[in-house]
N, C-alpha and C. Protein backbone atom coordinates (compact mmCIF):
# COMPACT_ATOMS: atom_id res chain seq x y z
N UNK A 1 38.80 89.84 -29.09
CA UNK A 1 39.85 90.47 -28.31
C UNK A 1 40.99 89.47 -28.15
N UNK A 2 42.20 89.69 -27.96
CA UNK A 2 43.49 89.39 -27.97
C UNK A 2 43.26 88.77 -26.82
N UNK A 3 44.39 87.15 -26.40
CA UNK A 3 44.86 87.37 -24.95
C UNK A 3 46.00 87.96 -24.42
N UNK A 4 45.64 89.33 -25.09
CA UNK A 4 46.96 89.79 -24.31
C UNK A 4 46.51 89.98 -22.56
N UNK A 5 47.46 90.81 -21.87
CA UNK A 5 46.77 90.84 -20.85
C UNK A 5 46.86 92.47 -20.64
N UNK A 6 44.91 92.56 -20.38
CA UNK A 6 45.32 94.24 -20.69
C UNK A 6 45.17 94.86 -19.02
N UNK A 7 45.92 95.25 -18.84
CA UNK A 7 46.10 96.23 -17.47
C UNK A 7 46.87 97.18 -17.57
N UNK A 8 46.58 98.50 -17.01
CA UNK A 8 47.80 99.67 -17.51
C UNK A 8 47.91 100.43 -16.48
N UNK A 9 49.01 100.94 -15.46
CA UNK A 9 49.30 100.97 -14.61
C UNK A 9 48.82 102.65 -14.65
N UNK A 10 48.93 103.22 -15.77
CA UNK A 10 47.99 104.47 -15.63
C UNK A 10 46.90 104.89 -15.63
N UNK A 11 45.79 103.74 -14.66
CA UNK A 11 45.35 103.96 -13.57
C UNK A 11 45.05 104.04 -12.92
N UNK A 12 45.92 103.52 -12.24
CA UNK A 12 46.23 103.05 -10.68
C UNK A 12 46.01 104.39 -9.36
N UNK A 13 46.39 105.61 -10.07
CA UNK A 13 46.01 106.53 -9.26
C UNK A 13 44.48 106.94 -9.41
N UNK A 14 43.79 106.43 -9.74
CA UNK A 14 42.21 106.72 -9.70
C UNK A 14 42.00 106.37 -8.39
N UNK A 15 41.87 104.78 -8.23
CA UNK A 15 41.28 104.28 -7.12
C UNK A 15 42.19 103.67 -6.46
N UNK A 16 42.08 103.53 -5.04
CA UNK A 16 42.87 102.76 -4.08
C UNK A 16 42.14 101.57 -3.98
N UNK A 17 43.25 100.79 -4.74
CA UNK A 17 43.25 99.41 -4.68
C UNK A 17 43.75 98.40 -4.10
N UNK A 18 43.01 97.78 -2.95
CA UNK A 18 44.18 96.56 -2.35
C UNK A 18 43.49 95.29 -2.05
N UNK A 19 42.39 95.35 -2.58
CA UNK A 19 42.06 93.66 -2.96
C UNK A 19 41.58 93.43 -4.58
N UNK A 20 41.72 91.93 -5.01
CA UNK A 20 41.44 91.30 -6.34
C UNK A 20 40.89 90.10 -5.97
N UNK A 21 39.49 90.37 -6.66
CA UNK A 21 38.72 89.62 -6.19
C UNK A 21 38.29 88.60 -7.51
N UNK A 22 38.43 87.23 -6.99
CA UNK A 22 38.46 86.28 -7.87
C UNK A 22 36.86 85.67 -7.97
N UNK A 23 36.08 85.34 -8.99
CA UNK A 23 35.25 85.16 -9.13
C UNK A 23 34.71 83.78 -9.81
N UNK A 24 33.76 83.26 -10.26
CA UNK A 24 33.32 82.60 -11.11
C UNK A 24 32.15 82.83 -11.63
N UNK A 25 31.68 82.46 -12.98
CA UNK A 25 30.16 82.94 -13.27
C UNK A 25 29.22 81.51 -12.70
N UNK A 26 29.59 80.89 -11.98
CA UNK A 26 28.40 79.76 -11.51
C UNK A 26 27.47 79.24 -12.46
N UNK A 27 28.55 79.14 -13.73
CA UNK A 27 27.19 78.14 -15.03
C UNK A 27 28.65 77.21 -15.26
N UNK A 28 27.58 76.15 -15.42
CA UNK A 28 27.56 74.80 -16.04
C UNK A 28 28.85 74.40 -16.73
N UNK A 29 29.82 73.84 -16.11
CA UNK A 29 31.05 73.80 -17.45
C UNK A 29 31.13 73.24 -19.19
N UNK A 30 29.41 72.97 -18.68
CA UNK A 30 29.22 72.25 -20.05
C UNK A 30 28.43 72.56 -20.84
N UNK A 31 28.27 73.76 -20.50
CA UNK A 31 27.18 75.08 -21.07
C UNK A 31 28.17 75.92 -21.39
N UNK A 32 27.94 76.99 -22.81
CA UNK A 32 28.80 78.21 -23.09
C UNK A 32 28.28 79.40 -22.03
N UNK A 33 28.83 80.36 -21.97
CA UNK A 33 28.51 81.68 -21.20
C UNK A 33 29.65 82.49 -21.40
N UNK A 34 29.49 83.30 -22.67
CA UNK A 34 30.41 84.03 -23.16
C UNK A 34 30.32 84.89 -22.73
N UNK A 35 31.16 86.13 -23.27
CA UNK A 35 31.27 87.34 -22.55
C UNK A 35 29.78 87.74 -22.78
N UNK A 36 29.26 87.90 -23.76
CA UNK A 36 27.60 88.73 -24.08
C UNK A 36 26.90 88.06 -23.05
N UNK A 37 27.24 86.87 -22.66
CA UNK A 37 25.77 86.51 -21.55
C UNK A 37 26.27 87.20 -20.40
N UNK A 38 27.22 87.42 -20.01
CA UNK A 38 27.91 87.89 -19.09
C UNK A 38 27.02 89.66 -18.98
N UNK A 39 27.44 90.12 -19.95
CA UNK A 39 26.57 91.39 -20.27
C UNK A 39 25.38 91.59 -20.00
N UNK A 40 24.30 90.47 -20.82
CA UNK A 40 23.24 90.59 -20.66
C UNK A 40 22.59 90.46 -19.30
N UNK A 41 23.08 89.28 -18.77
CA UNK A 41 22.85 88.95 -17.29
C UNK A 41 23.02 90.45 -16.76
N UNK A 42 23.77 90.83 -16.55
CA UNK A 42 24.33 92.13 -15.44
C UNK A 42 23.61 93.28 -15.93
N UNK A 43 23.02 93.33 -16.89
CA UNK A 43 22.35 94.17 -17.31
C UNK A 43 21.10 94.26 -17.16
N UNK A 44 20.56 93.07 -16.84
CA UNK A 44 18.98 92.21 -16.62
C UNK A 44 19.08 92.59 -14.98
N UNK A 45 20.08 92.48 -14.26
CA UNK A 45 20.13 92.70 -12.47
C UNK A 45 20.27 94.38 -12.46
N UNK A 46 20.34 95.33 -13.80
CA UNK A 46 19.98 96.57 -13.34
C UNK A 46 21.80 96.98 -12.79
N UNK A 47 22.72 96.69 -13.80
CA UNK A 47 23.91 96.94 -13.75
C UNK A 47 24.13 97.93 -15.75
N UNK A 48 25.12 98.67 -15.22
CA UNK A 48 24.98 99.63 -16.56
C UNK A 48 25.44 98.97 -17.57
N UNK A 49 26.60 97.60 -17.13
CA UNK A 49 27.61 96.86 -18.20
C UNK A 49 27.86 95.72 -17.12
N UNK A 50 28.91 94.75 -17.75
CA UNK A 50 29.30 93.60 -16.69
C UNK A 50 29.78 94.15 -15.58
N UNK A 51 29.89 93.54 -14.43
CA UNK A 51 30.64 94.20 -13.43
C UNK A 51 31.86 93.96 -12.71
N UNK A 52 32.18 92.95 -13.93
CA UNK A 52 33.93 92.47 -13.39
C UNK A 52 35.05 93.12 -14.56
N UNK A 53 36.13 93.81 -14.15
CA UNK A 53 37.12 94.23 -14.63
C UNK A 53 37.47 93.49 -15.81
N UNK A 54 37.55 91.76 -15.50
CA UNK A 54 38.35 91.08 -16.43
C UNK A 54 37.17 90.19 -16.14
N UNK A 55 36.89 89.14 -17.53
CA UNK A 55 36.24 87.83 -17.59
C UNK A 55 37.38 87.20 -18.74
N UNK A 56 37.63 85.82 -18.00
CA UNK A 56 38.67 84.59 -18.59
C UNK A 56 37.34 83.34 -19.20
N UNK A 57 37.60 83.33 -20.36
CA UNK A 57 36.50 82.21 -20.93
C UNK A 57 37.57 81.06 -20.73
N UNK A 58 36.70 80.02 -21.38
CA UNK A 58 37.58 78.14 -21.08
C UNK A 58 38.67 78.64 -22.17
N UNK A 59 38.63 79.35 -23.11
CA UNK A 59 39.77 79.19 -24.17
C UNK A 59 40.89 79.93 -23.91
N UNK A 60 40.69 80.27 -22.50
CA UNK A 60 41.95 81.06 -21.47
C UNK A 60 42.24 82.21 -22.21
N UNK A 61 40.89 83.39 -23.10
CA UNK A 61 40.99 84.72 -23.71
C UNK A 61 40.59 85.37 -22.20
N UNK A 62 41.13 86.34 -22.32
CA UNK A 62 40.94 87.36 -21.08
C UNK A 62 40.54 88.36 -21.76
N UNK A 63 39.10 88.50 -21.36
CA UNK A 63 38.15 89.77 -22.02
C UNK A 63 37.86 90.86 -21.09
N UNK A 64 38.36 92.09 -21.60
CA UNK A 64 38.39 93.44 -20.80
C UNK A 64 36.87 93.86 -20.37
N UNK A 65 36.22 94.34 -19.01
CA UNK A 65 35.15 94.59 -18.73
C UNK A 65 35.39 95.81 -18.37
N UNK A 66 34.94 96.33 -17.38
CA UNK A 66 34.77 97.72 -16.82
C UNK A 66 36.33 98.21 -16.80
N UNK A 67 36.61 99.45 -17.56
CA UNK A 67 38.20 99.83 -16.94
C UNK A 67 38.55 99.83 -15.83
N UNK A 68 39.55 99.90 -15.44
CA UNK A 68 40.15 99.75 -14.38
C UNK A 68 40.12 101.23 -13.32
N UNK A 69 39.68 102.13 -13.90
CA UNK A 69 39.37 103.60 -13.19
C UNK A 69 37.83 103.24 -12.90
N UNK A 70 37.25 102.21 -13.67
CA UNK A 70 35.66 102.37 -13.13
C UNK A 70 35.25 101.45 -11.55
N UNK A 71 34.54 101.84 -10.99
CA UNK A 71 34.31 101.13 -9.71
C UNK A 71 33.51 99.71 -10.30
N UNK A 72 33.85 98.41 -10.00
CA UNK A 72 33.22 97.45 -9.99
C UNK A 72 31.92 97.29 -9.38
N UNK A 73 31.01 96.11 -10.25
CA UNK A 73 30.10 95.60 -9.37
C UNK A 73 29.94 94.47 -9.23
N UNK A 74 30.29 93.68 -8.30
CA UNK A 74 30.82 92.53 -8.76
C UNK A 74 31.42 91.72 -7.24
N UNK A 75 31.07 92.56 -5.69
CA UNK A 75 31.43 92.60 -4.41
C UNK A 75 30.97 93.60 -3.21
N UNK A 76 29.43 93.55 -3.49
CA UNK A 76 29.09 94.21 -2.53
C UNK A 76 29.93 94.59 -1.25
N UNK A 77 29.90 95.80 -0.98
CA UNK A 77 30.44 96.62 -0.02
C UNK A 77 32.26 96.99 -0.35
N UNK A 78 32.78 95.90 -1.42
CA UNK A 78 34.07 96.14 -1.56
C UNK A 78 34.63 96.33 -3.04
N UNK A 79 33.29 97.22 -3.93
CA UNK A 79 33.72 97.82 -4.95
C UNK A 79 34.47 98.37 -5.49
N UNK A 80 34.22 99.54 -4.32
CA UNK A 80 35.33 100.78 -4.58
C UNK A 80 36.36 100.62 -4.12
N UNK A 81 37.53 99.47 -3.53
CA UNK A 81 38.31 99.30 -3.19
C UNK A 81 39.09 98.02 -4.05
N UNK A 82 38.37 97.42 -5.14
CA UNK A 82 39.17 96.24 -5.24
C UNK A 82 38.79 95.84 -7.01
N UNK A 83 39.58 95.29 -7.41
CA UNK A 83 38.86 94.82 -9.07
C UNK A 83 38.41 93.26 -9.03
N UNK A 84 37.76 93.05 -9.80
CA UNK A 84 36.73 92.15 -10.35
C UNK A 84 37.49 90.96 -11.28
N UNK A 85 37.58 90.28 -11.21
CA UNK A 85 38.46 88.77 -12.32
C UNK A 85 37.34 87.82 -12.24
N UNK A 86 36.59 87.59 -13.12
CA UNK A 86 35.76 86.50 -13.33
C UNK A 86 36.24 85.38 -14.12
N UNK A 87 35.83 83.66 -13.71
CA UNK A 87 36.27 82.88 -14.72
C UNK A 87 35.21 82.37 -15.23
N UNK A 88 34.78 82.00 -16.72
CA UNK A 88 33.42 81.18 -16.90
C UNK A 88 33.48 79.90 -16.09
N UNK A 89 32.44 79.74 -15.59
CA UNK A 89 32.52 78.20 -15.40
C UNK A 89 32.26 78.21 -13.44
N UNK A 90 32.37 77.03 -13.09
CA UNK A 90 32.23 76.85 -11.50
C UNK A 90 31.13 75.43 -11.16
N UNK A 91 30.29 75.41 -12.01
CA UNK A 91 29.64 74.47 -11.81
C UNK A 91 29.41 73.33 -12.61
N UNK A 92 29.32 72.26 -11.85
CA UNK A 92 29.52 70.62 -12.32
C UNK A 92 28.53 70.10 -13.61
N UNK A 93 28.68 69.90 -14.44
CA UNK A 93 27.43 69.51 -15.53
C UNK A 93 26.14 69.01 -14.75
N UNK A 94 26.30 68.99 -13.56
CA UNK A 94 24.98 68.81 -13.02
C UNK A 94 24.54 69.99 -12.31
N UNK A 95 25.24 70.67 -11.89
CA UNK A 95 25.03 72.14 -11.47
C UNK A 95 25.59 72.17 -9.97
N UNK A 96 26.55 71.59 -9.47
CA UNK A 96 27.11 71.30 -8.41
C UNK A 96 28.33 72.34 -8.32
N UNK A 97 28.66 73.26 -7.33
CA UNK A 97 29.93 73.72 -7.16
C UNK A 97 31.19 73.18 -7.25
N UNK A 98 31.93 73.25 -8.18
CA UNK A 98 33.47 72.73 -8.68
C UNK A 98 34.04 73.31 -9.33
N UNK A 99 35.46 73.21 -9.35
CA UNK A 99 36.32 74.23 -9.53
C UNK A 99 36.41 73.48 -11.49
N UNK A 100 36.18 74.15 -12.25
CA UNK A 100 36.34 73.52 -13.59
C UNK A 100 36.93 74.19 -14.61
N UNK A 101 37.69 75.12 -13.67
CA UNK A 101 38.98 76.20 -14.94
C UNK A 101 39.48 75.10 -15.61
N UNK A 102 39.89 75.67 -16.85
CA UNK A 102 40.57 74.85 -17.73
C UNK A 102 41.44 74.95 -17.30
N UNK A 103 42.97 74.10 -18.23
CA UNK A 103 44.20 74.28 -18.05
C UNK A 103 44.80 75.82 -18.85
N UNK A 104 44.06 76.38 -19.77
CA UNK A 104 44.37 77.27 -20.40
C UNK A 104 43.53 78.85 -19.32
N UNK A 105 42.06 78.65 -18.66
CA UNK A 105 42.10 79.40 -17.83
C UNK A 105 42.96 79.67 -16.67
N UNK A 106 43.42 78.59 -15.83
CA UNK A 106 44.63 78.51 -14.52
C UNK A 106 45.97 79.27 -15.63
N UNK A 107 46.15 78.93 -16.56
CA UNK A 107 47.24 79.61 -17.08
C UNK A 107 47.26 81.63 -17.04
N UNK A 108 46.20 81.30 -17.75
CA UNK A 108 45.27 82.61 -17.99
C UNK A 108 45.58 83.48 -16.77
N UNK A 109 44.81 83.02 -15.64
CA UNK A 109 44.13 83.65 -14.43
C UNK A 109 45.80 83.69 -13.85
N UNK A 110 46.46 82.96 -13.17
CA UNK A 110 47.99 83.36 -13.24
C UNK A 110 48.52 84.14 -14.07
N UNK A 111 48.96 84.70 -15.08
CA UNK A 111 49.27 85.88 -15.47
C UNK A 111 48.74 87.02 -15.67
N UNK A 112 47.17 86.80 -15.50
CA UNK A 112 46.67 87.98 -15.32
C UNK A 112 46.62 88.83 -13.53
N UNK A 113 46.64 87.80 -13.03
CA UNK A 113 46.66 88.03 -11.63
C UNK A 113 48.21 88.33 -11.11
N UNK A 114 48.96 88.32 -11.46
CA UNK A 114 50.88 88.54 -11.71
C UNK A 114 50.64 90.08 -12.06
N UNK A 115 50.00 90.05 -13.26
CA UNK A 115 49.92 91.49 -13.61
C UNK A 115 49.65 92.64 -13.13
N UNK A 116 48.07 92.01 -12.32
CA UNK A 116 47.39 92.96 -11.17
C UNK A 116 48.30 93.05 -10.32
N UNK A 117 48.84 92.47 -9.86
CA UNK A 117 49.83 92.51 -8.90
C UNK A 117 51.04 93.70 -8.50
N UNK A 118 51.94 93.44 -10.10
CA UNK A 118 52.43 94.58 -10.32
C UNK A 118 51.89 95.76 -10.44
N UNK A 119 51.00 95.95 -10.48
CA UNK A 119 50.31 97.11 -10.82
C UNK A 119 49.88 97.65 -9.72
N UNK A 120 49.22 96.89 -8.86
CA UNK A 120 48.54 96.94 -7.33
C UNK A 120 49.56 96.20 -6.21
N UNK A 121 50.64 96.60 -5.90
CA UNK A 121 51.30 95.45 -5.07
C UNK A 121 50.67 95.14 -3.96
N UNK A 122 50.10 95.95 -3.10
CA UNK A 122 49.66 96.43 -1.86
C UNK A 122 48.25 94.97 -2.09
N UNK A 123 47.31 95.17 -2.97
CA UNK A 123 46.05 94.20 -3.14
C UNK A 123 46.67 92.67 -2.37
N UNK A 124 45.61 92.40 -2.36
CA UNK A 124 45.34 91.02 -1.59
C UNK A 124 44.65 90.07 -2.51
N UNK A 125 44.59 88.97 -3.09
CA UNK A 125 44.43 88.33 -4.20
C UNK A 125 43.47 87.64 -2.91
N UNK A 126 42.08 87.60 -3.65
CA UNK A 126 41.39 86.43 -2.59
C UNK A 126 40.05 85.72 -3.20
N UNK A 127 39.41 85.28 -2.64
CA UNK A 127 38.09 84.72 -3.54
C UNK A 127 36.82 85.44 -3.23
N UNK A 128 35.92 85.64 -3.84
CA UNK A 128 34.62 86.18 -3.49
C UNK A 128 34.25 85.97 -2.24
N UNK A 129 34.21 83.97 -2.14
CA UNK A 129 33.35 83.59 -1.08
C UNK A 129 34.46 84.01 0.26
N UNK A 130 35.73 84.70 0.29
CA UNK A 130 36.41 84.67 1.36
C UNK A 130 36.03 86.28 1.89
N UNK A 131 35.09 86.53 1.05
CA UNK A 131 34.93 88.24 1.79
C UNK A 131 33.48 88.40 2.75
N UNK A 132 33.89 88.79 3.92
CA UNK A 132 33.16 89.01 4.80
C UNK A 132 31.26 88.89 4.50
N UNK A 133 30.70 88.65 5.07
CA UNK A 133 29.26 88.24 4.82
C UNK A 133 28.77 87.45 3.54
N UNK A 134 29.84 86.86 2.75
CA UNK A 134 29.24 86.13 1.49
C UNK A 134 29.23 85.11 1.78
N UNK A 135 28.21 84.70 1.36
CA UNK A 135 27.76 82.72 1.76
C UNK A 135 27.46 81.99 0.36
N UNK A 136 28.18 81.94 -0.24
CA UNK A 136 28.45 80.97 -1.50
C UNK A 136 29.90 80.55 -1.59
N UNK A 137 30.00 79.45 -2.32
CA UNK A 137 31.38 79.34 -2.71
C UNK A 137 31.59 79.79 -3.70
N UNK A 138 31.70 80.50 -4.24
CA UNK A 138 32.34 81.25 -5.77
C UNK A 138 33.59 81.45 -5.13
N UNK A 139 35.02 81.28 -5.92
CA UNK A 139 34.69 80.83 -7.19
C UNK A 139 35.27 79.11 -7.23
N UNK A 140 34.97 78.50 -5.41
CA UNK A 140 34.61 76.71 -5.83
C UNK A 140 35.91 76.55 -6.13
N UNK A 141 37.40 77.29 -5.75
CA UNK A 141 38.59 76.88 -4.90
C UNK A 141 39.05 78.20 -4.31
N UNK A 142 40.05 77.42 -3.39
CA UNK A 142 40.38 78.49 -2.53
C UNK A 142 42.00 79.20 -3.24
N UNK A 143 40.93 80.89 -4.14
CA UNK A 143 42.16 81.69 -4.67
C UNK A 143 42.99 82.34 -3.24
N UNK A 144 42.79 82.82 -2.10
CA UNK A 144 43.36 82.90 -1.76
C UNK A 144 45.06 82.20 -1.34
N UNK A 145 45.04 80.61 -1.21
CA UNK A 145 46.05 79.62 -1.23
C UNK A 145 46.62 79.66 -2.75
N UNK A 146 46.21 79.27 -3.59
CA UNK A 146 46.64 79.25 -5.02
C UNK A 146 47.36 80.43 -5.14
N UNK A 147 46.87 81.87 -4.46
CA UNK A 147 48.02 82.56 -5.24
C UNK A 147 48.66 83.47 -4.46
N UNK A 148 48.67 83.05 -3.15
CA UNK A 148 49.28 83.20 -2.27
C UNK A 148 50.95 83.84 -2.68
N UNK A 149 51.54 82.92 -3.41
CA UNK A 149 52.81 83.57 -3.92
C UNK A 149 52.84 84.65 -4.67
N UNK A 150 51.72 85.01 -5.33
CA UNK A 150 51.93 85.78 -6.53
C UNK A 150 52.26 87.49 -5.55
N UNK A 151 53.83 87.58 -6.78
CA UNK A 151 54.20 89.16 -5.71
C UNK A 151 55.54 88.62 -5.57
N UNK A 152 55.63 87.86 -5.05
CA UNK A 152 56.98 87.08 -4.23
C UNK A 152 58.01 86.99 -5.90
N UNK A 153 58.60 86.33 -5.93
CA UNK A 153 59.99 85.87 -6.96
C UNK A 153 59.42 85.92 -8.14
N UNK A 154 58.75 84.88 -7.91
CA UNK A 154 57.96 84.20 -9.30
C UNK A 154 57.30 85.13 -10.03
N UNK A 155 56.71 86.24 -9.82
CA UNK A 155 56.20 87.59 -10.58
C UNK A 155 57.37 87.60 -11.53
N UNK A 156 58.83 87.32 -11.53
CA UNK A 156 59.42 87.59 -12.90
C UNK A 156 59.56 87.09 -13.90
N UNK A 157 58.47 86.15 -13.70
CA UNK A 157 58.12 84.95 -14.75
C UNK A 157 57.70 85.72 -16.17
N UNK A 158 56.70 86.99 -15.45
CA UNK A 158 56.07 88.13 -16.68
C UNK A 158 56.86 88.54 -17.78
C-alpha cells in the first residue's frame, strides 16, 4: 500500500466522530510487527480484522485497517465514537515503555492526523492511555500535547 494518506470525507456521515485515538502496538522497537501480525494478533483476541482504522509502520507507510464507516476495536467503551491510529513500536529493546516513532512515523502520524482533522474537526486528538479507566501508557508520549495544534493554522501545511 501507498503512503498516501487514505481518509475520505464520504464517510463522515456514518458515525459521529469526535475523538482520535492514538495508539501504539507495545512491541519491541527492535522487533518487526507488521501489519499481518497486527491482524493475526486481533484476530487470536476474537476480533473479526485489526481494530485500528490506520496502522503507521517505522517506514512511516500508513496502512488502511477497518474503514472509516466501520466501528473500531481498539478503545473500549469509545468505539463507536472515535477512530483508531496505531503506531508500530512503543517499547524499549528491552521491553520498557518508550516513545520510539521514527522520524518518518512522527512525520507520518502528523499528516495523517491533519487529515483526520479536516475531516472530523469537532474530534479531539488524544492518547489511549488519556481515556478514562485505561491504566497503561500506550502510546508512551503524551499525543494529546504533541498535537494539540493540529486544526489551528498549520492544517494548511496539507
Amino acid at each position: 500500500m501507498s503512503n498516501a494518506i487514505l481518509t475520505s470525507s464520504q464517510y463522515q456521515n456514518y458515525r459521529k466522530i469526535d475523538l482520535i485515538v492514538v495508539h501504539c502496538s507495545a512491541t519491541r522497537c527492535n522487533r518487526p510487527f507488521a501489519l499481518e501480525a497486527v491482524i493475526a494478533c486481533h484476530k487470536a483476541r476474537g476480533f473479526a480484522t485489526i481494530g485500528y482504522h490506520y496502522y503507521v509502520t517505522r517506514d512511516g507507510v500508513v496502512h488502511a485497517g477497518r474503514p472509516l464507516y466501520q466501528e473500531g476495536a481498539h478503545a473500549t467503551g469509545f468505539n463507536r465514537r472515535s477512530i483508531g491510529v496505531c503506531y508500530e513500536g512503543g517499547l524499549s529493546p528491552e521491553g520498557k515503555p518508550m516513545d520510539t516513532r521514527t522520524l518518518l512515523q512522527k512525520e507520518t502520524l502528523r499528516k495523517l492526523l491533519s487529515r483526520l482533522k479536516t475531516d472530523y474537526p469537532e474530534a479531539v486528538i488524544l492518547g489511549h492511555r488519556d481515556l478514562p479507566g485505561v491504566r497503561k501508557e500506550c502510546p508512551c508520549f503524551d499525543a494529546a500535547v504533541e498535537y494539540h495544534w493540529i486544526g489551528s493554522q498549520y492544517q494548511r501545511e496539507m
